[in-house]
Protein backbone atom coordinates (compact mmCIF):
# COMPACT_ATOMS: atom_id res chain seq x y z
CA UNK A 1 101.35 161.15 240.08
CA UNK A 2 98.52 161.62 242.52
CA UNK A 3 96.11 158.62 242.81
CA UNK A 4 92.47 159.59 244.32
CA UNK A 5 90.44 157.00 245.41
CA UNK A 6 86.67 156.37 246.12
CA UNK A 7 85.69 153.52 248.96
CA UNK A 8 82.89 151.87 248.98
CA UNK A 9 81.31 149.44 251.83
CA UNK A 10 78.41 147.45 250.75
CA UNK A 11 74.63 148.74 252.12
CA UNK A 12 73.98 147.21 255.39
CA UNK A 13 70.93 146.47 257.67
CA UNK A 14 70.92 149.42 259.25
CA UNK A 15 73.74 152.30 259.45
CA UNK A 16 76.97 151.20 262.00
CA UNK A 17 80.80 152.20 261.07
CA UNK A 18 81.95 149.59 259.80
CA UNK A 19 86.06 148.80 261.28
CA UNK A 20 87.58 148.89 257.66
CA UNK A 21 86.84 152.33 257.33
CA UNK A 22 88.90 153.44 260.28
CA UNK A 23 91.52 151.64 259.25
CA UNK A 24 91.47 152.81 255.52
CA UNK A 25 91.29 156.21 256.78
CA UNK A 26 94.19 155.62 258.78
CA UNK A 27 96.29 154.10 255.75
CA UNK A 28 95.26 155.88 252.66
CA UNK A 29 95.19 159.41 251.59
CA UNK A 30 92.66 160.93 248.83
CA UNK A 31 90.37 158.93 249.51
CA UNK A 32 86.57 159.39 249.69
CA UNK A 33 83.73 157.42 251.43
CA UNK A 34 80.60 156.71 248.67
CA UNK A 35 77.57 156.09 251.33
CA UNK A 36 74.60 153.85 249.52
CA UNK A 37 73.31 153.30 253.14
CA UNK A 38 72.08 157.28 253.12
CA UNK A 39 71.55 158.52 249.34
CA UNK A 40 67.85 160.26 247.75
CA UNK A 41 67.71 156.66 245.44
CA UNK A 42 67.85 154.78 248.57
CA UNK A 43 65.45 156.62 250.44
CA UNK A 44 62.65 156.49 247.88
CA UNK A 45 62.95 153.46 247.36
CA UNK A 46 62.37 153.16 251.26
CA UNK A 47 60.23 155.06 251.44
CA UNK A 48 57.95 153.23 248.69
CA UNK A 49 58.45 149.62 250.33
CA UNK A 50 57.45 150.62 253.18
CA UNK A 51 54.30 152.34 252.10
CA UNK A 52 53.53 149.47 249.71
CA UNK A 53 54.87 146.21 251.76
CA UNK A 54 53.99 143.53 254.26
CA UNK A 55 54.53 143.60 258.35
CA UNK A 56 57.77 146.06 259.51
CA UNK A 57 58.78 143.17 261.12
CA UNK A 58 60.16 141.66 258.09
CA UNK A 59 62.09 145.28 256.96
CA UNK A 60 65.16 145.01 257.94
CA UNK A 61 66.52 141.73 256.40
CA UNK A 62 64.45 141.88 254.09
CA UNK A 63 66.46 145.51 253.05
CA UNK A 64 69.52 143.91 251.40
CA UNK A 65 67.26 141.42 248.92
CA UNK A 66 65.77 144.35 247.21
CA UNK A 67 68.77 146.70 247.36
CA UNK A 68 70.54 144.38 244.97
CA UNK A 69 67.36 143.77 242.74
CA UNK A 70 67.22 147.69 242.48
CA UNK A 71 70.93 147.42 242.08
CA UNK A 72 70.80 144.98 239.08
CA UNK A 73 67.59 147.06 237.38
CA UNK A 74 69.66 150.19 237.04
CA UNK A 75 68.69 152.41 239.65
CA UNK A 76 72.04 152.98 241.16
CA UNK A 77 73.48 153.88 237.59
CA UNK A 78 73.43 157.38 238.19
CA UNK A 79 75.34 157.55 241.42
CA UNK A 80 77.53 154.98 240.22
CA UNK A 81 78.26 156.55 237.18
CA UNK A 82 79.62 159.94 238.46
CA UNK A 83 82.52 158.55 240.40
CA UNK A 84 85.42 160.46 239.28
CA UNK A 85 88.48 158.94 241.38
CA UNK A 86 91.39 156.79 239.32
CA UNK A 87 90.29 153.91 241.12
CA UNK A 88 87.56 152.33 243.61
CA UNK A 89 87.90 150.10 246.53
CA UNK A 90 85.27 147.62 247.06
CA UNK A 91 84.95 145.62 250.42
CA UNK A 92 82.91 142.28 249.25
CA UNK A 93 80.72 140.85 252.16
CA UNK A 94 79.06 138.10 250.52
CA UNK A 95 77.87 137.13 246.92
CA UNK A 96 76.02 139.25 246.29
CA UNK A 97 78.14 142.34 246.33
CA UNK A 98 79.95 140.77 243.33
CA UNK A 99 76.90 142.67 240.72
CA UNK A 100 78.41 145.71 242.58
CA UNK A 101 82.04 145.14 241.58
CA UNK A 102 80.47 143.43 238.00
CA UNK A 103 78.47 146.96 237.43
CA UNK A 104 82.03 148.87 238.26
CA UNK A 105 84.22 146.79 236.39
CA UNK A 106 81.63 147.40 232.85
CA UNK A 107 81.80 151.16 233.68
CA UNK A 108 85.73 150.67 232.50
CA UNK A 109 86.34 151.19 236.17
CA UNK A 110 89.55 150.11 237.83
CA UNK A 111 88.11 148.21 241.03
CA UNK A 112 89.93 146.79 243.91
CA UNK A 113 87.97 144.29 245.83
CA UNK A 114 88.49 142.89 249.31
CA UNK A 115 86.80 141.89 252.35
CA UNK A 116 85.04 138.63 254.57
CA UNK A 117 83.85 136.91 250.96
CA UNK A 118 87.18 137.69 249.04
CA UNK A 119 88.76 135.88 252.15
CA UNK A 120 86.32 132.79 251.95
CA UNK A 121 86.18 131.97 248.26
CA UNK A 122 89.86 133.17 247.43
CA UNK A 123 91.35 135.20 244.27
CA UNK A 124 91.27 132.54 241.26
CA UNK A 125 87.34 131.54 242.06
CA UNK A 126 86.36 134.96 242.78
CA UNK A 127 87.97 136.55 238.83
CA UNK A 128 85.88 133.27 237.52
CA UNK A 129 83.07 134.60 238.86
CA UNK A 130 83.54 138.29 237.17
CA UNK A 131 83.42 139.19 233.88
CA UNK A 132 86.53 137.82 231.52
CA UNK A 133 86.89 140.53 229.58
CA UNK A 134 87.94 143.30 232.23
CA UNK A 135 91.73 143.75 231.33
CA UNK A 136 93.57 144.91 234.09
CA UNK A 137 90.75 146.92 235.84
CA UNK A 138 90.57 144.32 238.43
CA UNK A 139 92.81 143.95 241.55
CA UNK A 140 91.54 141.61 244.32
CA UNK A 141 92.94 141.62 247.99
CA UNK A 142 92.94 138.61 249.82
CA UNK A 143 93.80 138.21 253.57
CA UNK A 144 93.41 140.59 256.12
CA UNK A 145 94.49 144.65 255.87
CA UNK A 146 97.66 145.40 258.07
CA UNK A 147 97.41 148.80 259.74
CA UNK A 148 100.99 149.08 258.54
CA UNK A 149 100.42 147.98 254.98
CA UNK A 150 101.82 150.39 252.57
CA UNK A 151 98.28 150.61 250.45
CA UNK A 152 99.18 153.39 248.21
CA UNK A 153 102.08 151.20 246.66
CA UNK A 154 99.86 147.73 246.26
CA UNK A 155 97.46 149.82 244.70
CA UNK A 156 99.86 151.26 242.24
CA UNK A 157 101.00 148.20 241.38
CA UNK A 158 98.08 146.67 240.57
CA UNK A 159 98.32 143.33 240.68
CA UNK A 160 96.50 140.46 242.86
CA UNK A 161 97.90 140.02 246.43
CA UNK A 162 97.21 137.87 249.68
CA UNK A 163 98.51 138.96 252.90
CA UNK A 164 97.50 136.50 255.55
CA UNK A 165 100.84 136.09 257.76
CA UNK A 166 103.06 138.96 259.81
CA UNK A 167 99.83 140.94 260.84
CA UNK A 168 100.00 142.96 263.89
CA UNK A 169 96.11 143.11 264.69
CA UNK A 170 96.94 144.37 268.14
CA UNK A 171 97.26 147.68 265.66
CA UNK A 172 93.58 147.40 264.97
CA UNK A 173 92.59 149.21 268.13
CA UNK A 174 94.68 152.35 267.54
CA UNK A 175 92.62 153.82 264.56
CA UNK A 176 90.60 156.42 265.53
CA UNK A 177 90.04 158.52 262.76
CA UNK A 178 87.28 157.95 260.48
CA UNK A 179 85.90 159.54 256.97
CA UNK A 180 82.77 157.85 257.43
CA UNK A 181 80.33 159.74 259.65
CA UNK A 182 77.32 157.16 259.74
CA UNK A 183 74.05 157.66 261.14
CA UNK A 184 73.56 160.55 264.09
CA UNK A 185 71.65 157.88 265.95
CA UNK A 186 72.50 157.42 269.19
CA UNK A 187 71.53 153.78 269.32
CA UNK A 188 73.48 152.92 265.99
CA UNK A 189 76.24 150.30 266.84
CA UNK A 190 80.00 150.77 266.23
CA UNK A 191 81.31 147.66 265.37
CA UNK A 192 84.32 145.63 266.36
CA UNK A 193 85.95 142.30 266.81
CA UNK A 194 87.54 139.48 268.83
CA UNK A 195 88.23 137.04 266.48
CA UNK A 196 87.00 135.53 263.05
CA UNK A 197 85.35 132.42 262.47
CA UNK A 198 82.79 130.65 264.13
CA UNK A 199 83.24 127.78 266.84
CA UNK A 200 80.55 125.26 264.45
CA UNK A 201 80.21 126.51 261.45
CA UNK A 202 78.43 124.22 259.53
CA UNK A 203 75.34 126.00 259.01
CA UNK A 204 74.29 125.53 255.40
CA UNK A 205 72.65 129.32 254.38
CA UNK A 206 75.80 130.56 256.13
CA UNK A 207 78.32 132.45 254.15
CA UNK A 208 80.98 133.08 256.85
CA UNK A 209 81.42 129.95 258.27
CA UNK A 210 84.76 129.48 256.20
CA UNK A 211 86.33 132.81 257.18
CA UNK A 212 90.24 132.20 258.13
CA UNK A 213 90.79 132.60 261.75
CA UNK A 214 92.18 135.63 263.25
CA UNK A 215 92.31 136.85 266.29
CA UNK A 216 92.33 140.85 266.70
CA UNK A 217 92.48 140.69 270.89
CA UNK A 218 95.30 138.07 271.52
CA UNK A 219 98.56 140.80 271.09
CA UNK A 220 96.82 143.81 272.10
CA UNK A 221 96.77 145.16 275.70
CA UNK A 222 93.09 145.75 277.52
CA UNK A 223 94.08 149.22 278.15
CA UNK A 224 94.54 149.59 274.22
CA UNK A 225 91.25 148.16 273.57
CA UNK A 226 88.87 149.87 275.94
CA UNK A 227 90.87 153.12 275.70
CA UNK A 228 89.92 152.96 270.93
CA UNK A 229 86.33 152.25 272.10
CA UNK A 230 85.86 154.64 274.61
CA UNK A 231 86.93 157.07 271.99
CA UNK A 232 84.67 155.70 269.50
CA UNK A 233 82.19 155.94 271.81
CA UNK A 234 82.23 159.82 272.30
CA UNK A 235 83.25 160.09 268.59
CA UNK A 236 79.94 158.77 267.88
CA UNK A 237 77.60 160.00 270.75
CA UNK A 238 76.70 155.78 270.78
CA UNK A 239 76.77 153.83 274.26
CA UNK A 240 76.39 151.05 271.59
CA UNK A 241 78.96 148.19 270.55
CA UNK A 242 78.22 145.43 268.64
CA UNK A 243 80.43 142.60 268.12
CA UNK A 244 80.94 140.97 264.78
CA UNK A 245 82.10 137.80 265.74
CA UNK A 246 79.88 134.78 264.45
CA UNK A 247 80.13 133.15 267.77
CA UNK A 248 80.47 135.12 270.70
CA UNK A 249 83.07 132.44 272.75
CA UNK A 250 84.22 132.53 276.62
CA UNK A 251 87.57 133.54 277.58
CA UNK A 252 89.53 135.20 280.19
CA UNK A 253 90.56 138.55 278.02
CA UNK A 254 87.62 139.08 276.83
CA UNK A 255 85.68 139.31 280.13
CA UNK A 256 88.31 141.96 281.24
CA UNK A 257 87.53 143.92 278.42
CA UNK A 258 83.89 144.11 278.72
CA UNK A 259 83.65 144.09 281.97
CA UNK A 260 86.11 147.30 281.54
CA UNK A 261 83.74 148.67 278.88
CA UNK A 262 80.19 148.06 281.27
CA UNK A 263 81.74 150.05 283.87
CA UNK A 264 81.76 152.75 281.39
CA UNK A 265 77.64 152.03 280.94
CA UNK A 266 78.53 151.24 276.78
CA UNK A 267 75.80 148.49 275.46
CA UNK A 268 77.40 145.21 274.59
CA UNK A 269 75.75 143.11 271.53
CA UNK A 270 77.21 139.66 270.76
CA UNK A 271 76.10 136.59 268.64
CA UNK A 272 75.68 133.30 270.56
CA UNK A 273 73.90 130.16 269.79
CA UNK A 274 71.65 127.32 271.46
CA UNK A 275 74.25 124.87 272.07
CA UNK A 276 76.55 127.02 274.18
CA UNK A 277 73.28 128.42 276.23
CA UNK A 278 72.46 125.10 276.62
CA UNK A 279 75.47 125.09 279.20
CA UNK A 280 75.27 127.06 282.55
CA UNK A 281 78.91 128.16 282.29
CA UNK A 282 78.04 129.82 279.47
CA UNK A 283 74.67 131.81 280.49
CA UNK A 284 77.52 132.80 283.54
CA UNK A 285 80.48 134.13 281.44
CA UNK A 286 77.48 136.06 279.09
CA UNK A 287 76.31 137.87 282.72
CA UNK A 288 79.56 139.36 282.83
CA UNK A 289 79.78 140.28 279.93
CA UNK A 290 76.93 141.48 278.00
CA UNK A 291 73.88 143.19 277.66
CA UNK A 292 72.07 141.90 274.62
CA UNK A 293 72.06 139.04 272.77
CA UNK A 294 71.49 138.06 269.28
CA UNK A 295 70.46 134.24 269.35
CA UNK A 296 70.26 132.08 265.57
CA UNK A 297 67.61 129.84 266.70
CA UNK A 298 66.16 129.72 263.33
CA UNK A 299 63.47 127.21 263.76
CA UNK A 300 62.24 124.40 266.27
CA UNK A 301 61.70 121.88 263.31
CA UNK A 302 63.89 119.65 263.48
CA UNK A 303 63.65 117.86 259.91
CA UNK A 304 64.60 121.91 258.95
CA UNK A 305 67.16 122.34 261.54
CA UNK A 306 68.71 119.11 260.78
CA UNK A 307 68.38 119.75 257.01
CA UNK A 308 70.52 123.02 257.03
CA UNK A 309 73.29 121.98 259.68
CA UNK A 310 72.24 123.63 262.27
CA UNK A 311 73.68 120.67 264.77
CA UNK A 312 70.80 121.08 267.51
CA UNK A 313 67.32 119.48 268.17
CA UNK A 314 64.47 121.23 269.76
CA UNK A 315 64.79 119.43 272.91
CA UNK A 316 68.76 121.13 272.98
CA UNK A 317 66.23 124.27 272.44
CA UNK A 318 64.00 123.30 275.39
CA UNK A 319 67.12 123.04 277.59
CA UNK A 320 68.76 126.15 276.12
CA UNK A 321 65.46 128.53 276.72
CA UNK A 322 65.25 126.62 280.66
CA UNK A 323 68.66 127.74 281.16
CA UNK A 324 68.05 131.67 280.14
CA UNK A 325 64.80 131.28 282.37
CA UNK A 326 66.74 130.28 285.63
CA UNK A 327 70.28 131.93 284.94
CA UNK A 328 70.92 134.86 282.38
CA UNK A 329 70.55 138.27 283.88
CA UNK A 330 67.17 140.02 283.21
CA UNK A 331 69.21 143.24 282.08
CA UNK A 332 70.03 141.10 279.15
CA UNK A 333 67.58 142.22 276.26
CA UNK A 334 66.97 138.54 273.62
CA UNK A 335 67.05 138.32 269.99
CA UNK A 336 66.31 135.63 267.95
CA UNK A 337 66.26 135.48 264.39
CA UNK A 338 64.17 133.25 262.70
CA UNK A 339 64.84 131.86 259.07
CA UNK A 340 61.97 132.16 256.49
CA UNK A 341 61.48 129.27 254.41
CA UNK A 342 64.00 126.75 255.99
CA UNK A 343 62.93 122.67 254.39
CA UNK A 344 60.30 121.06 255.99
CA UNK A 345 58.67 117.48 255.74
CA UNK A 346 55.14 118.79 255.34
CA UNK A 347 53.11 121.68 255.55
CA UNK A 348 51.34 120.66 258.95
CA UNK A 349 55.32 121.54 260.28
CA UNK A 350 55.03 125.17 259.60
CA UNK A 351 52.61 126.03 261.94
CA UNK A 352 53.81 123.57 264.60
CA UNK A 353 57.12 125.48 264.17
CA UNK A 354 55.60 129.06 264.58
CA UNK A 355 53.44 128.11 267.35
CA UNK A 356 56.64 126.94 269.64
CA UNK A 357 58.36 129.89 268.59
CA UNK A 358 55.31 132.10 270.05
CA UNK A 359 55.48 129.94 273.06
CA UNK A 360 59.16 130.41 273.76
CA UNK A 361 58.54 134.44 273.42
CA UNK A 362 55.52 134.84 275.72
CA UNK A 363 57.61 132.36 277.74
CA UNK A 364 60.78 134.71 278.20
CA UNK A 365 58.35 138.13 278.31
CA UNK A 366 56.52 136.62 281.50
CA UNK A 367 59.80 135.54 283.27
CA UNK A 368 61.09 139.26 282.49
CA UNK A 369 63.22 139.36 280.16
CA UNK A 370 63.09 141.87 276.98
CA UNK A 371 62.61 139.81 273.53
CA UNK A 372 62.48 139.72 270.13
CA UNK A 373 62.08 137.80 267.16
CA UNK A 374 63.66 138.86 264.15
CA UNK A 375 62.21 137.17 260.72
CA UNK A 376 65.18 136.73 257.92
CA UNK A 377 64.02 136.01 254.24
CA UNK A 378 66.19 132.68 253.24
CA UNK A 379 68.33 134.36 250.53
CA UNK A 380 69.44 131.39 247.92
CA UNK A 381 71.99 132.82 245.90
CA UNK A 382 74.92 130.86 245.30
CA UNK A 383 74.18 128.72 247.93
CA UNK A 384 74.65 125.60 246.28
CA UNK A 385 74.68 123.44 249.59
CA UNK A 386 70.56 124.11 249.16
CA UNK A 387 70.06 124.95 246.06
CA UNK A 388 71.63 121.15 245.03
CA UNK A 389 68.88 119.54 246.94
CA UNK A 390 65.45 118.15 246.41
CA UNK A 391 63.76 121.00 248.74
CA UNK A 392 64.35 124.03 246.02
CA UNK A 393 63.62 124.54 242.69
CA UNK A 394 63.34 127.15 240.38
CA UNK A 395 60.14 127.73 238.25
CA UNK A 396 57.60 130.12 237.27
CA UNK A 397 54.59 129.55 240.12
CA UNK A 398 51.65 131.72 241.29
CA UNK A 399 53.68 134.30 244.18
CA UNK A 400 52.24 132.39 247.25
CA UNK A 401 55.09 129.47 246.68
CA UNK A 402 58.25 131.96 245.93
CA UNK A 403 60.72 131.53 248.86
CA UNK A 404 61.43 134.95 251.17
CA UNK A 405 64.08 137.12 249.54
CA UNK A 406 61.85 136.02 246.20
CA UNK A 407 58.65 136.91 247.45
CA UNK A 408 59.65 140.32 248.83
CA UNK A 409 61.00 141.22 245.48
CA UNK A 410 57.92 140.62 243.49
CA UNK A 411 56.16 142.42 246.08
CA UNK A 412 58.34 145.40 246.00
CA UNK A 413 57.92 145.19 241.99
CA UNK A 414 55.02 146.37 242.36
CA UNK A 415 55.85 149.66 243.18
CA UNK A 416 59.60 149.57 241.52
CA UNK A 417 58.97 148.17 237.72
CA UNK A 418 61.49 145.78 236.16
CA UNK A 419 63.47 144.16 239.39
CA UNK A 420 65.36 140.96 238.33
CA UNK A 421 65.04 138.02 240.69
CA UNK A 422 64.99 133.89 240.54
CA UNK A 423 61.90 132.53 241.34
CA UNK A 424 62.73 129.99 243.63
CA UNK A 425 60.00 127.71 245.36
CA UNK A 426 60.51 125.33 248.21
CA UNK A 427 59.07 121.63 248.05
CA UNK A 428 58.61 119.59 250.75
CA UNK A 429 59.79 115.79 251.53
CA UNK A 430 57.42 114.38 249.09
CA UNK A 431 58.34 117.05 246.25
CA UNK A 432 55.29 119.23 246.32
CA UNK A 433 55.64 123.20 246.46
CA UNK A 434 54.60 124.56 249.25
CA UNK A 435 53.36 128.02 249.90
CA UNK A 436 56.09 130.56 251.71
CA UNK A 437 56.69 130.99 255.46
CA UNK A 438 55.48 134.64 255.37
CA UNK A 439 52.19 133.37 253.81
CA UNK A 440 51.56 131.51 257.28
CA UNK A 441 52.85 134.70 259.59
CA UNK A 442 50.65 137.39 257.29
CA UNK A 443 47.36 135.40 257.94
C-alpha cells in the first residue's frame, strides 16, 4: 500500500526554510508541505492586526501569540480540515504547537509529532499532555532525524520511537532538495546549525535551554558544509544565513567555515549573549565571523534579570556594550531583544529600565554601528518556573495590567471576535498589579 503524507512546520516569525524540510524531502516520498506561514486566513488576519494594532515594532513576536489564539478559536478549521493524506507529520517547537497536534489528533487524524520540544520534554510527558482518548492516531519521535533513517517503515509501524545514538549529522549538509519554496524574499534567512544547546541555559522564559546536545559540524568536512550552503544560497536567491544555535560559541571549525562562506559575500546571523561580549576574545572571534548579531539583553533591571536567570548584572552590561564600542567591527549590524513584562520590584524600575536601554541605542548609533531593539511579548504558557511565583497571577483586571502576549490578544479581539487567552497580570515585590511594559513604551 501507498502511504501519502502531509508535513507540517509550525508558523514562524517571519518566512525562512526551515532544515527539517530538506531533510524530509530527502527521506520521504508522497509527501506534501502544508504552509500556515503564507495562506488567505493568515493574511487577513494580518492584514487586520496591523490595521487595528499598536507600534510595528512589537509585530513580529508578537505574530505567534495571536496565531495560536486564532488557532484555538477555529479559524484554521477549514484548512485543517481538508487534509486528505493517511497521515500528518508535525514538527513541535515549543508548547504551544501541542493545540496544533490536539486540533489534528480530534479530527481522527493519525499525527506524528517530532521536533526541538518533543526532544526537551520526552515521549511519556508529552502523550500526558494530549488528549487520552486518541487510540493509536498518535506516534511521537523523539531524538534527532538520521538522513539515513528509513522513515517510510517507522511510520508504518506506528509506534513511539527515540533515536538519539548512531547519527551521522555530517549527512545533514548533503540535502539539497527541498518541497518547501518559502518566501521570494531575498533577505529571508535559510537556516542552519552548529550544534544544539546553549552554553548557560538557565534562562527561566526559555524553552530550549534543555535541548540534548548535538553537534551537526564535528564529522563533516568544511568543503561539505560551505559547498550545501552555497547551493542553498542560489537555490534561494538569499545572501542570508541565519544560525539557529542558542549560543553562538568560538571554535576553530567554525571560523573556517564562515570565514569560507564571507568570502562568498553570504550574510551571517548568530545568537550571542552579554557575558561572552563581555570578553574581548569573543568580540575578536565574532569579527571573523559574522555580520549581524542577535543579542538577548532583555532588560538592565537587575531585580528582573536576576529574577528570570539571566546570570548577568547591568554593570556585566556596561562592560559588554564598552567592549562592542572599542572592538566589534562596524560592518556588524546589533540586535537586541528586549522582554516585555519581565518581574520588577516597583513600578519606578520600568522606566529606569527603558531609559538605559534608549541610552545604550543612541550610544551604539553615534559610535556607528547599525542597531536595533526588538520588543518580545513575555509568553507564560506552561512556564511554570514563573508562573509558580509571587510575580504572576491570573485574574480578570481592567486590560492595562494583562502581561504582553495577553494584552496583544485582547487587542487583536477586537477586530477577530472570540480569541481564547489567560489573563495573566504581573505584580510587583510587594504584590500589587502593575500596569504592562507596552503601557510605558505606547505613551
Amino acid at each position: 500500500m501507498k502511504h501519502t503524507y502531509t508535513y507540517i512546520y509550525p508558523p514562524q516569525f517571519t518566512s525562512h526554510r526551515p532544515w527539517i524540510t530538506r531533510i524530509i524531502s530527502s527521506i520521504l516520498k508522497n509527501v506534501t508541505f502544508l504552509d500556515l506561514n503564507n495562506n488567505s486566513i493568515l493574511n487577513t488576519i494580518k492584514s487586520e492586526y496591523d490595521a487595528y494594532c499598536f507600534h510595528p515594532i512589537f509585530y513580529r513576536k508578537a505574530f505567534p501569540t495571536y496565531f495560536y489564539s486564532c488557532l484555538k478559536s477555529g479559524y484554521y478549521n477549514s484548512l485543517l480540515d481538508n487534509i486528505s493524506t493517511d497521515s500528518i507529520l508535525l514538527t513541535i517547537n515549543c508548547y504551544e504547537d501541542l493545540f496544533l497536534a490536539k486540533y489534528l489528533l480530534s479530527r481522527q487524524y493519525r499525527v506524528c509529532i517530532g521536533g526541538p520540544y518533543i526532544n526537551i520534554m520526552g515521549a511519556s510527558i508529552i502523550r500526558n499532555l494530549l488528549p487520552y482518548s486518541i487510540g493509536n492516531r498518535l506516534m511521537v519521535y523523539e531524538g534527532y532525524l538520521s538522513s539515513y533513517e528509513d522513515l517510510s517503515l517507522l511510520l508504518s509501524r506506528w509506534s513511539d520511537v527515540k533515536v538519539y545514538n548512531d547519527i551521522d549529522f555530517s549527512s545533514y549538509w548533503n540535502h539539497k532538495k527541498d518541497y518547501y519554496s518559502g518566501s521570494s524574499d531575498p533577505h529571508s534567512p535559510i537556516h542552519i546549525g552548529f550544534e544544539t544547546k546553549c552554553n548557560y541555559s538557565k534562562c527561566k522564559f526559555c524553552t530550549f535551554k534543555q535541548l540534548p546536545y548535538c553537534s551537526f559540524i564535528s564529522d563533516a568536512s568544511i568543503s561539505s558544509i560551505v559547498d550545501n550552503v552555497s547551493y542553498l544560497s542560489s537555490y534561494y536567491n538569499t545572501s542570508v544565513i541565519r544560525l539557529i544555535d542558542s549560543l553562538f560559541t568560538p571554535s576553530q571549525k567554525k571560523v573556517e567555515i564562515l570565514s569560507s562562506l564571507r568570502k562568498l559575500d553570504l550574510y551571517t546571523i548568530c545568537y550571542s549573549s552579554i557575558p561572552y561580549l563581555a570578553k574581548l576574545s569573543y568580540i575578536e572571534f565574532l569579527n571573523l565571523c559574522t555580520r549581524s548579531l542577535l543579542i538577548g539583553l532583555e532588560s538592565t533591571n537587575d531585580y528582573s534579570l536576576r529574577a528570570v536567570g539571566k546570570g548577568y548584572t547591568y554593570d556585566i552590561i556596561k562592560k559588554a556594550i564598552s567592549n562592542i564600542k572599542n572592538k566589534l567591527s562596524r560592518r556588524i549590524s546589533l540586535n537586541f531583544s528586549i522582554m516585555l513584562d519581565l518581574p520588577v520590584g516597583g513600578v519606578s524600575e520600568i522606566k529606569k529600565n527603558y531609559d538605559n536601554i534608549e541610552k545604550i541605542k543612541a550610544d551604539l548609533i553615534s559610535s556607528g554601528f547599525k542597531v536595533n531593539m526588538t520588543y518580545h511579548p513575555l509568553s507564560l504558557s506552561d512556564n511554570k518556573e514563573l508562573l509558580n511565583t509571587t510575580h504572576y497571577d491570573c485574574i480578570e483586571y481592567s486590560e492595562e495590567y494583562l502581561c504582553g502576549g495577553e494584552w496583544v490578544n485582547h487587542h487583536i479581539g477586537q477586530v477577530i471576535p472570540n480569541l481564547q487567552y489567560v489573563p495573566y497580570i504581573r505584580r510587583d515585590s510587594s504584590g500589587n498589579p502593575i500596569k504592562s511594559d507596552i503601557i510605558y513604551l505606547m505613551n
